[in-house]
N, C-alpha and C. Protein backbone atom coordinates (compact mmCIF):
# COMPACT_ATOMS: atom_id res chain seq x y z
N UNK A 1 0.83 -1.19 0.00
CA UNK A 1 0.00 0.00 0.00
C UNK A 1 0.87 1.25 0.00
N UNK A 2 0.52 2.37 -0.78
CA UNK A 2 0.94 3.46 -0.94
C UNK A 2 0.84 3.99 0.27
N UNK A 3 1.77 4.78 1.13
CA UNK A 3 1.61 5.82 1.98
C UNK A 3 0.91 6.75 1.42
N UNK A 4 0.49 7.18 0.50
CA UNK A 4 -0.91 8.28 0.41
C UNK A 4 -1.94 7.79 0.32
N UNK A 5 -1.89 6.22 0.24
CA UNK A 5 -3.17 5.58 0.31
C UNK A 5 -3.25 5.30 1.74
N UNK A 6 -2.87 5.69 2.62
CA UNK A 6 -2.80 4.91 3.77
C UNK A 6 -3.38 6.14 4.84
N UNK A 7 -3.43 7.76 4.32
CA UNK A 7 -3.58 9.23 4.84
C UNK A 7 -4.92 9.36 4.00
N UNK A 8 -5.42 8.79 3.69
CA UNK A 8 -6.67 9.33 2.65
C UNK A 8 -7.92 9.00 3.49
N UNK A 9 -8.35 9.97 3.21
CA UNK A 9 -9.78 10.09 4.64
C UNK A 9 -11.00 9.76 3.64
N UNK A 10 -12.05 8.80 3.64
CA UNK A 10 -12.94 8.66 2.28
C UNK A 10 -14.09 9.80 2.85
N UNK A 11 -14.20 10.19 3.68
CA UNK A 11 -15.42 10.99 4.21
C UNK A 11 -14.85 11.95 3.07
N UNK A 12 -13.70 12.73 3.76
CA UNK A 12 -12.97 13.70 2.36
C UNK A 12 -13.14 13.22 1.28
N UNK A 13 -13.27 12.10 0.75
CA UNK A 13 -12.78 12.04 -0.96
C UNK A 13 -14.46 12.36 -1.20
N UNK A 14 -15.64 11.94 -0.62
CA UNK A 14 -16.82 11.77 -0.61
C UNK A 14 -16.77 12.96 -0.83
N UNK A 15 -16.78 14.13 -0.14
CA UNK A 15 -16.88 15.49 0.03
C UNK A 15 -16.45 16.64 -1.41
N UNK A 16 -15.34 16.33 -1.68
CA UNK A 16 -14.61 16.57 -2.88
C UNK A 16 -15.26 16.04 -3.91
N UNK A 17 -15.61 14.71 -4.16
CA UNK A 17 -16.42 14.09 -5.33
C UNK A 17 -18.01 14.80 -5.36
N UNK A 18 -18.55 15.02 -4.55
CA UNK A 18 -19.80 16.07 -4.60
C UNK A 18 -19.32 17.19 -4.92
N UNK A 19 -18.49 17.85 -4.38
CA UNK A 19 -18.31 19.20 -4.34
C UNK A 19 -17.66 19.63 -6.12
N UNK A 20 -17.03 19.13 -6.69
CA UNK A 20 -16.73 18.77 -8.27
C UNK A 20 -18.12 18.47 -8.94
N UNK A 21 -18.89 17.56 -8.29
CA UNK A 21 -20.35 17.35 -9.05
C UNK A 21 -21.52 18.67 -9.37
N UNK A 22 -21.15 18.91 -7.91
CA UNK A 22 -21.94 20.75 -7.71
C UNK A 22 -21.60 21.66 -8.65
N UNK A 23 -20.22 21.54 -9.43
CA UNK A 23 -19.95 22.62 -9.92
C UNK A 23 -19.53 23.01 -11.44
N UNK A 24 -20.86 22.86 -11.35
CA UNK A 24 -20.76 23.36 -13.34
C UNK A 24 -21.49 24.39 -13.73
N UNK A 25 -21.34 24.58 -15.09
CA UNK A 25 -21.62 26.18 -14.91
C UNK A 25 -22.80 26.58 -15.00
N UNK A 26 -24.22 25.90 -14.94
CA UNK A 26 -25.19 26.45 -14.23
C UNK A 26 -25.20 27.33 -13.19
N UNK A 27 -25.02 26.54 -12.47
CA UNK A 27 -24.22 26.86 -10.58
C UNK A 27 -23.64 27.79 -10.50
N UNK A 28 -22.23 28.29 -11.43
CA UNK A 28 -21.50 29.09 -11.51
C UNK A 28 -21.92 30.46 -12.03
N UNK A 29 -22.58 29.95 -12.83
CA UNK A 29 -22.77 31.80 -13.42
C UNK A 29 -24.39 32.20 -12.75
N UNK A 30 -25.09 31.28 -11.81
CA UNK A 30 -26.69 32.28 -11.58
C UNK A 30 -26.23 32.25 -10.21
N UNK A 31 -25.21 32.03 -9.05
CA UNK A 31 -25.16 32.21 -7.94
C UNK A 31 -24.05 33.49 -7.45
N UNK A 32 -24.82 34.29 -6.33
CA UNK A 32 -23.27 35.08 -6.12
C UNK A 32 -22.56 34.19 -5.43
N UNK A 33 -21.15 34.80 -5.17
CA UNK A 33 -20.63 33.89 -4.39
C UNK A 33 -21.00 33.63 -3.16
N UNK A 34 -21.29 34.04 -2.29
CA UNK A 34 -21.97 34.03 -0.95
C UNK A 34 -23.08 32.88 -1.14
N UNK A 35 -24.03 32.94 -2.14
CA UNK A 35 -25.10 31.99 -2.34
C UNK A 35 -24.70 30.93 -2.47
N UNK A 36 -23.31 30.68 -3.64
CA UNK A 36 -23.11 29.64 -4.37
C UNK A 36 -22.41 28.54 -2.91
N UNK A 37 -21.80 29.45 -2.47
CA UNK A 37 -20.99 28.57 -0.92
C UNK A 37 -22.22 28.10 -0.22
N UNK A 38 -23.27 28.55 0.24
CA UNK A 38 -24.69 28.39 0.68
C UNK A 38 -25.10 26.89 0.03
N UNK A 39 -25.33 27.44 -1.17
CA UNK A 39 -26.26 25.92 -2.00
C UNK A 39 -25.44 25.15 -1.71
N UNK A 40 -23.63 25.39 -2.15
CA UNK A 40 -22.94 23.55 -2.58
C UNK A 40 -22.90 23.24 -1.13
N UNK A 41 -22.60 23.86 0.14
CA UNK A 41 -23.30 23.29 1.54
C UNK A 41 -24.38 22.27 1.55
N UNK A 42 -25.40 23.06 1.59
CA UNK A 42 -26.64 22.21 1.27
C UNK A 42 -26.42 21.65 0.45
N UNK A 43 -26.22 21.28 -0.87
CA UNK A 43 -26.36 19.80 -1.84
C UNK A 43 -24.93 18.94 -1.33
N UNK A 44 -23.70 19.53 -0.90
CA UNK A 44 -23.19 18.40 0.13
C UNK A 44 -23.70 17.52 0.93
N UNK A 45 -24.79 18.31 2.14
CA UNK A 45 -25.23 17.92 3.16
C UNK A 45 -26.04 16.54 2.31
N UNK A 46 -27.29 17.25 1.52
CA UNK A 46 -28.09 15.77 1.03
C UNK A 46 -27.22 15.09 0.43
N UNK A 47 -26.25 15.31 -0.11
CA UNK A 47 -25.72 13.88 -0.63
C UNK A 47 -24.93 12.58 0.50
N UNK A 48 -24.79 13.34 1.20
CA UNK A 48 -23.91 12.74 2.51
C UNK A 48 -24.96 11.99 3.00
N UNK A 49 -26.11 12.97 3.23
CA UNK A 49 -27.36 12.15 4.39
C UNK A 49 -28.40 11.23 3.40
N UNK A 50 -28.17 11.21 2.26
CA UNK A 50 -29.58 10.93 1.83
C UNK A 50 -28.93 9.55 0.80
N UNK A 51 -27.62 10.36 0.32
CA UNK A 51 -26.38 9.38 -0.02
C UNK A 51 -27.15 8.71 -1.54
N UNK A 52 -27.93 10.00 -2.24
CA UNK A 52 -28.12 10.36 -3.71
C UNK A 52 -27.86 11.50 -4.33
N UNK A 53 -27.11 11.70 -5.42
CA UNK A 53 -26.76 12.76 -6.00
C UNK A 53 -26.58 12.06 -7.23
């Protein structure tokens, strides 16, 4: 096993793999930024809890 495989947190990779999913440019160009940090929160949260995206 790789020592960077061995530091890799999957909650994090989970987190990162939504957070890349959230962000295309729908998302990008109708949110300010303040909002846009707001929503990808929330569509993190359901994907974590509901564990569909």
């Amino acid at each position: 096993m790789k020592k960077t495989d061995q530091n890799r947190n999957p909650m994090k990779e989970m987190v990162r793999r939504y957070r890349k999913k959230f962000r295309i440019p729908e998302n990008l160009d109708n949110y300010s930024k303040r909002d846009y940090n707001a929503a990808e929160q929330k569509y993190v949260k359901m994907c974590l809890t509901r564990g569909k995206c």
